[in-house]
N, C-alpha and C. Protein backbone atom coordinates (compact mmCIF):
# COMPACT_ATOMS: atom_id res chain seq x y z
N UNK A 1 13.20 -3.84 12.42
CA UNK A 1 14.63 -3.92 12.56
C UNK A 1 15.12 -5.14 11.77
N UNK A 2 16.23 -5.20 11.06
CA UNK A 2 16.67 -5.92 10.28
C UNK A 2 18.35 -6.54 11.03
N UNK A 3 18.85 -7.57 11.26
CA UNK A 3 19.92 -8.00 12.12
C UNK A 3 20.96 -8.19 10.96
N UNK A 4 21.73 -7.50 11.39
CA UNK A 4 22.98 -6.89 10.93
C UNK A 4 24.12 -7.83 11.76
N UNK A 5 25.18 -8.53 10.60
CA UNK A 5 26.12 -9.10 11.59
C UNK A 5 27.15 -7.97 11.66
N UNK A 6 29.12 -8.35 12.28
CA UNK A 6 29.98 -7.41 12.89
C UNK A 6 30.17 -6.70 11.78
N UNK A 7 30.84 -7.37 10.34
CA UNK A 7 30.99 -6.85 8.70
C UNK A 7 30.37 -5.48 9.00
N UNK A 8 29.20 -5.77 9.09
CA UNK A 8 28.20 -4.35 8.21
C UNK A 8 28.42 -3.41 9.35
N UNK A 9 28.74 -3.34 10.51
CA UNK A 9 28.95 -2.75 11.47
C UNK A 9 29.15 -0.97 10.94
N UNK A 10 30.68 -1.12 9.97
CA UNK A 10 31.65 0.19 9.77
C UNK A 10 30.59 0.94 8.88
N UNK A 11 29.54 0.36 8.25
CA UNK A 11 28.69 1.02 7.53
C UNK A 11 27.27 1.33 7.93
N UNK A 12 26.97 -0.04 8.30
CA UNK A 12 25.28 0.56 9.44
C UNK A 12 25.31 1.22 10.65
N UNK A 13 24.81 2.38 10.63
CA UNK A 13 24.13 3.01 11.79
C UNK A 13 23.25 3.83 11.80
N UNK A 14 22.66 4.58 12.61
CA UNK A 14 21.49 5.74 12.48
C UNK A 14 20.33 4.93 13.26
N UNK A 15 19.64 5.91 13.14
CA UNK A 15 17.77 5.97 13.65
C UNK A 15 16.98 7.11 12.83
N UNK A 16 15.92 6.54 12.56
CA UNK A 16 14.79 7.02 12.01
C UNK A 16 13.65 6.69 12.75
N UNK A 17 12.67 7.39 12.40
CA UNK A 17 11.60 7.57 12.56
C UNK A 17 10.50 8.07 12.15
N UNK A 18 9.21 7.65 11.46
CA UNK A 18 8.22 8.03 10.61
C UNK A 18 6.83 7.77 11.00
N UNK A 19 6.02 8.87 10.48
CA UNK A 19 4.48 8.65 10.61
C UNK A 19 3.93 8.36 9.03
N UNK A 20 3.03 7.75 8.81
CA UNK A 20 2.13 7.05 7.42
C UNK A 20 0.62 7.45 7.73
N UNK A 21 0.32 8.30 7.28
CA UNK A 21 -1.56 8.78 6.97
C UNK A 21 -2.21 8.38 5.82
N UNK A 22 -3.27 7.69 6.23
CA UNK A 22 -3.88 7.44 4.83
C UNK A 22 -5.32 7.35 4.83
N UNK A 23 -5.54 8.85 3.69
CA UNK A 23 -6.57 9.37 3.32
C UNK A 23 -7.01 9.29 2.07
N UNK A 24 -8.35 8.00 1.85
CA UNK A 24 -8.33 7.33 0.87
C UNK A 24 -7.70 6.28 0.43
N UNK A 25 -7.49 6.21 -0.73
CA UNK A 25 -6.12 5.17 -1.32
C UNK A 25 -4.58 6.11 -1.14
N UNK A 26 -4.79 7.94 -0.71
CA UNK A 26 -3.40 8.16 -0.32
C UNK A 26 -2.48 7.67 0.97
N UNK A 27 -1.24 7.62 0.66
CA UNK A 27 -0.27 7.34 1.60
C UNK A 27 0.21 8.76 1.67
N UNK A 28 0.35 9.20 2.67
CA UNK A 28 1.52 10.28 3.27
C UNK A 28 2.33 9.88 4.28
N UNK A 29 3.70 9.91 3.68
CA UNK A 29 4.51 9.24 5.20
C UNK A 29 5.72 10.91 4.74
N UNK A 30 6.14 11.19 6.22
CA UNK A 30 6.85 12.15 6.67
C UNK A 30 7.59 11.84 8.11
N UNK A 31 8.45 11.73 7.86
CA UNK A 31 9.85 10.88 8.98
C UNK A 31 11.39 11.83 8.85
N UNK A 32 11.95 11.46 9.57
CA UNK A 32 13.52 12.33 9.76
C UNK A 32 14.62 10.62 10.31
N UNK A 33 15.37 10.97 10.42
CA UNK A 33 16.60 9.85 10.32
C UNK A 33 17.87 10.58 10.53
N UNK A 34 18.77 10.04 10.90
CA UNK A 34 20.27 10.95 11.63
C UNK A 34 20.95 9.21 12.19
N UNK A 35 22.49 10.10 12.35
CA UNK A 35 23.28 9.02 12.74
C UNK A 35 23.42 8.26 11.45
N UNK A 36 24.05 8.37 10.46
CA UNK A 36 23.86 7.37 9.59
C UNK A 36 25.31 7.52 9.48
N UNK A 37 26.26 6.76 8.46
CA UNK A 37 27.94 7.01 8.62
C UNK A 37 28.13 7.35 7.64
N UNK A 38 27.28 7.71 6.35
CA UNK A 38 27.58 8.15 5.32
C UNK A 38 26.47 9.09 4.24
N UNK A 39 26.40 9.63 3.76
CA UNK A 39 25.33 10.14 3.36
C UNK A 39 23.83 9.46 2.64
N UNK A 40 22.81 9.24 3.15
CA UNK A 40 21.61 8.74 2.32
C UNK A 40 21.29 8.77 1.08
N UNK A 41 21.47 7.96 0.15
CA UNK A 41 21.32 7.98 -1.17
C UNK A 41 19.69 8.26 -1.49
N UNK A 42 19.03 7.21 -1.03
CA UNK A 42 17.81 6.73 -1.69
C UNK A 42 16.58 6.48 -0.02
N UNK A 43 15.89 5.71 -0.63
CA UNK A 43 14.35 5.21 0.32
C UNK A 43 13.44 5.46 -0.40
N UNK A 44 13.04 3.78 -0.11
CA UNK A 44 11.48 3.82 -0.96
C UNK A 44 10.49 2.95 0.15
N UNK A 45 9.20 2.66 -0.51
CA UNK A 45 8.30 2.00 0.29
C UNK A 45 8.84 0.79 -0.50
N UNK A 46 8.64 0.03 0.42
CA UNK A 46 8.93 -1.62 -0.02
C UNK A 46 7.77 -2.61 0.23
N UNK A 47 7.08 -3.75 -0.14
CA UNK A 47 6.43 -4.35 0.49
C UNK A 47 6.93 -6.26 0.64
N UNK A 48 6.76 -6.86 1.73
CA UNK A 48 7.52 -7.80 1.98
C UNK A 48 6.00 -9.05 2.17
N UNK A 49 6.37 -10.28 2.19
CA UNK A 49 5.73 -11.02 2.03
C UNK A 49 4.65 -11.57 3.20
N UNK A 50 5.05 -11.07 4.45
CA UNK A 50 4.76 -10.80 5.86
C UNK A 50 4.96 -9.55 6.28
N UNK A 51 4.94 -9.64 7.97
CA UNK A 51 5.05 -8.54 8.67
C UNK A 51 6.98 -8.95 8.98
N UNK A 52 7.46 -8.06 8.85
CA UNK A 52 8.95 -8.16 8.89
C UNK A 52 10.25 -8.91 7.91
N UNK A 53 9.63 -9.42 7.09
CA UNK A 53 10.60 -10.05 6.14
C UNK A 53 10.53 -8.50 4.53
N UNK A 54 11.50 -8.85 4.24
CA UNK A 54 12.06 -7.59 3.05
C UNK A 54 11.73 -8.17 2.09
N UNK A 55 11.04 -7.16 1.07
CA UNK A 55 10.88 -7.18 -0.05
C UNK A 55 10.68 -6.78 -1.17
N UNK A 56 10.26 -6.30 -2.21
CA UNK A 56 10.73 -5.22 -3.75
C UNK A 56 10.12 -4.19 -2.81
N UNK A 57 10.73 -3.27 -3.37
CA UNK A 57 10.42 -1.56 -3.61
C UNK A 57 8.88 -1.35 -4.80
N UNK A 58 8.45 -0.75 -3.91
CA UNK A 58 7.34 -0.07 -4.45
C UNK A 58 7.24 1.34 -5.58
N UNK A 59 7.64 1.82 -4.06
CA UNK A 59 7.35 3.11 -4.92
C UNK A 59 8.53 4.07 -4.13
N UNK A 60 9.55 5.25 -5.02
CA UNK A 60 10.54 6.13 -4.80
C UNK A 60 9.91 6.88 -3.44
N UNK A 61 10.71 7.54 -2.29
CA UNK A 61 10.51 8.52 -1.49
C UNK A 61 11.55 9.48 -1.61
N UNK A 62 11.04 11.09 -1.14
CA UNK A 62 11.94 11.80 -1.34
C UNK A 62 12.60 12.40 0.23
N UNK A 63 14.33 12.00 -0.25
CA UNK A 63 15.28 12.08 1.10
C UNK A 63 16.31 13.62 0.98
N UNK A 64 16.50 13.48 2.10
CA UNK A 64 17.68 14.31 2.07
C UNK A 64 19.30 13.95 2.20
N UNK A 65 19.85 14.21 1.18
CA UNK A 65 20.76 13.17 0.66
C UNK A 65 22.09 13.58 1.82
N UNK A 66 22.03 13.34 2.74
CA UNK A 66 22.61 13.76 4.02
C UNK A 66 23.36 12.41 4.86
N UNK A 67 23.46 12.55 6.05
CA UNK A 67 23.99 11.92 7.26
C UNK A 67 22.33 11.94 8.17
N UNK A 68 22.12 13.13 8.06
CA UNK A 68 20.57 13.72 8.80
C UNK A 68 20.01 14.40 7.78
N UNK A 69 18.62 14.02 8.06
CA UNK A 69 17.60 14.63 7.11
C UNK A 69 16.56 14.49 7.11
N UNK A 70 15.60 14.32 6.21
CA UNK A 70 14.03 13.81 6.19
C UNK A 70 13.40 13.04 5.58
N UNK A 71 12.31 12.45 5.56
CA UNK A 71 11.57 11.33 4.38
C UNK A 71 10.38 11.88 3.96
N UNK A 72 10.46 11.69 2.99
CA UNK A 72 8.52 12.20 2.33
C UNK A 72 8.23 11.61 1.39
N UNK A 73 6.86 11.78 1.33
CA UNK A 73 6.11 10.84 -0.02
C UNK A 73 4.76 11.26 0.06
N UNK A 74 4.39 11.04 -0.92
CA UNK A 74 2.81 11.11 -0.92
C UNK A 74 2.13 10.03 -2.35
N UNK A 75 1.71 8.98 -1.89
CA UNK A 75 1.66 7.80 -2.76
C UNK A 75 -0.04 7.32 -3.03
N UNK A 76 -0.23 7.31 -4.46
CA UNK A 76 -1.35 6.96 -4.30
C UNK A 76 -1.88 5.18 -4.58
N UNK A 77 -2.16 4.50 -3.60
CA UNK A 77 -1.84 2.89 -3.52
C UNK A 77 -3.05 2.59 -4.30
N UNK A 78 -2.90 1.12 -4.59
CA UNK A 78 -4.02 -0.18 -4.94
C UNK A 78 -4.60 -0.16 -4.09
N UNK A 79 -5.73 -1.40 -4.04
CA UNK A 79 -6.52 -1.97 -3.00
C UNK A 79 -5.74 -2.98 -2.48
N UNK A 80 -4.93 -3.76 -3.25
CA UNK A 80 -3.87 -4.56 -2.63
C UNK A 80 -2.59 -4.14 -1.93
N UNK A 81 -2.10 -2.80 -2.44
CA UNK A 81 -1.15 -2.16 -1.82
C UNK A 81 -1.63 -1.83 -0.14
N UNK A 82 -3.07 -1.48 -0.27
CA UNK A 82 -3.58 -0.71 1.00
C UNK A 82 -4.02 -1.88 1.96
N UNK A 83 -4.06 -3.02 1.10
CA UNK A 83 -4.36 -4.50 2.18
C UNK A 83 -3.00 -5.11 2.98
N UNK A 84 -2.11 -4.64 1.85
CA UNK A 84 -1.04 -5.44 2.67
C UNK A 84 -0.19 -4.38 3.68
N UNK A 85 -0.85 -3.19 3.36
CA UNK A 85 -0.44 -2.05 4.37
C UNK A 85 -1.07 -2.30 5.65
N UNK A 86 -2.28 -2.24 5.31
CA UNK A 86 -2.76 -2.97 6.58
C UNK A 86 -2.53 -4.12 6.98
N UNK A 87 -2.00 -4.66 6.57
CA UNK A 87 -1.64 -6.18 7.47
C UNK A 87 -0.02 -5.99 7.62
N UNK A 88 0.48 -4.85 7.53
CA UNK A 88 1.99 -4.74 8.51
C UNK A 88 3.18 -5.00 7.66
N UNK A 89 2.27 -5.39 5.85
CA UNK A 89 3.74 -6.11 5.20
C UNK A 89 4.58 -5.04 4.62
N UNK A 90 4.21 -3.82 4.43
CA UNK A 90 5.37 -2.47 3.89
C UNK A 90 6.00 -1.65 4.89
N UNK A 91 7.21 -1.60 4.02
CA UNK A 91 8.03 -0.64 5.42
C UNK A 91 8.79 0.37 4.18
N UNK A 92 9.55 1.16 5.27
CA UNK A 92 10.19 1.75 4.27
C UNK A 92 12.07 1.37 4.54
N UNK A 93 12.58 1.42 3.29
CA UNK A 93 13.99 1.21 3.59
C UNK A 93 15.04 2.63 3.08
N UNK A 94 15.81 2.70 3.74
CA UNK A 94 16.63 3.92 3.42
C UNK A 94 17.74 3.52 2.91
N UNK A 95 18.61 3.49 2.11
CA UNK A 95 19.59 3.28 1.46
C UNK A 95 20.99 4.51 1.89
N UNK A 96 22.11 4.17 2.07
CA UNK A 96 23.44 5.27 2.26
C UNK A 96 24.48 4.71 0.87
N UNK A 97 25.05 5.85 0.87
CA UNK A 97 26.54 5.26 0.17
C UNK A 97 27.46 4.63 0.52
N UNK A 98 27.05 4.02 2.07
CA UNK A 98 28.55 3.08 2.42
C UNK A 98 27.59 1.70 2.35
N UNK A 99 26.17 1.98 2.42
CA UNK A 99 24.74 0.54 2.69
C UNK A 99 24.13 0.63 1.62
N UNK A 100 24.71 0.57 -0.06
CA UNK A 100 23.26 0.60 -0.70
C UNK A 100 22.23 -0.84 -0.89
N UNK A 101 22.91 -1.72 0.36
CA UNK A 101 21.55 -2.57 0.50
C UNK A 101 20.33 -2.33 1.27
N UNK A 102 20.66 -1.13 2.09
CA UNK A 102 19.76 -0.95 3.09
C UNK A 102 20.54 0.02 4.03
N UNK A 103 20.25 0.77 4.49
CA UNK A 103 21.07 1.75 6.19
C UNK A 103 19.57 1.28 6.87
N UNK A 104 19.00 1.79 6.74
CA UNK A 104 17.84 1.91 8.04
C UNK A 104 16.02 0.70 7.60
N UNK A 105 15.39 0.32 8.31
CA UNK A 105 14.22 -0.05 7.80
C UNK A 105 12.77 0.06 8.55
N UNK A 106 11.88 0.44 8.36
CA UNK A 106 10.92 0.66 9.26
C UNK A 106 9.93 0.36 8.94
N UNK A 107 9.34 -0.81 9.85
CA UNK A 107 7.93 -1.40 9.31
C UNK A 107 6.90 -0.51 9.51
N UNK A 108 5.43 0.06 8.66
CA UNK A 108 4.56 1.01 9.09
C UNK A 108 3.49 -0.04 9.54
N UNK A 109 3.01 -0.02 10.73
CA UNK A 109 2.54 -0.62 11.28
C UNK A 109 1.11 0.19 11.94
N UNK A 110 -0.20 -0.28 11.50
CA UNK A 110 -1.22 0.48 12.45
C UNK A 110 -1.16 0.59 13.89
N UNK A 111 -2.32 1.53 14.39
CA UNK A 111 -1.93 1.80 15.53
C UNK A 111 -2.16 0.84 16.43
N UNK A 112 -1.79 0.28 17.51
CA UNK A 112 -1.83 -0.61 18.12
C UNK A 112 -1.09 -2.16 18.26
N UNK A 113 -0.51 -1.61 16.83
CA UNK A 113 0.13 -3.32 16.53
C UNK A 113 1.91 -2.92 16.80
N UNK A 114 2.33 -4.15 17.58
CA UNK A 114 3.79 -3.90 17.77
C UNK A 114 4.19 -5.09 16.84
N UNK A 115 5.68 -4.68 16.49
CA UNK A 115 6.64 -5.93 15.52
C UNK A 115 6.52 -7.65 16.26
């Protein structure tokens, strides 16, 4: 989750939600998202310098350029991409036309580990 002050209010909203499999050096992530206030432009994988801080875009995902819709990808990573996956630092960010800094963000996190 990323803290949003009152400003961004008229433009941020929604929920998402996604699963990330990875078989080999592949990534498969497949997620859905709704509630948003304007239609979804974009979302990519991002990787950030820690667990929760934002940072460049990786690699494109494919959305449904909606209010509601879906996320997909199928990515084939580094050994460094897949280290810092495992250590909690990539998430994915969704982009709208009223937020193209961001609408939604979701850290992929292994199993067991909370934010």
């Amino acid at each position: 989750m990323v803290p949003i002050d009152i400003s961004m209010r008229t433009a941020i909203a929604g929920v998402g939600a996604a699963t990330a499999d990875v078989t080999g050096s592949t990534l498969k992530i497949v997620g859905s998202f709704e509630g948003l206030r304007s239609p979804a432009v974009s979302a990519q994988l991002h990787e950030g310098s820690k667990k929760g801080l934002r940072g460049p875009a990786l690699f494109p995902l494919t959305i449904t350029h909606d209010t509601k819709g879906t996320i997909a990808g199928s990515i084939e990573l580094t050994s460094a991409h897949l280290a810092a996956l495992r250590a909690g630092h990539c998430y994915i960010e969704l982009s709208s036309e009223k937020a193209p800094d961001g609408n939604l963000w979701g850290w992929l996190l292994p199993d067991g580990h909370r934010p």
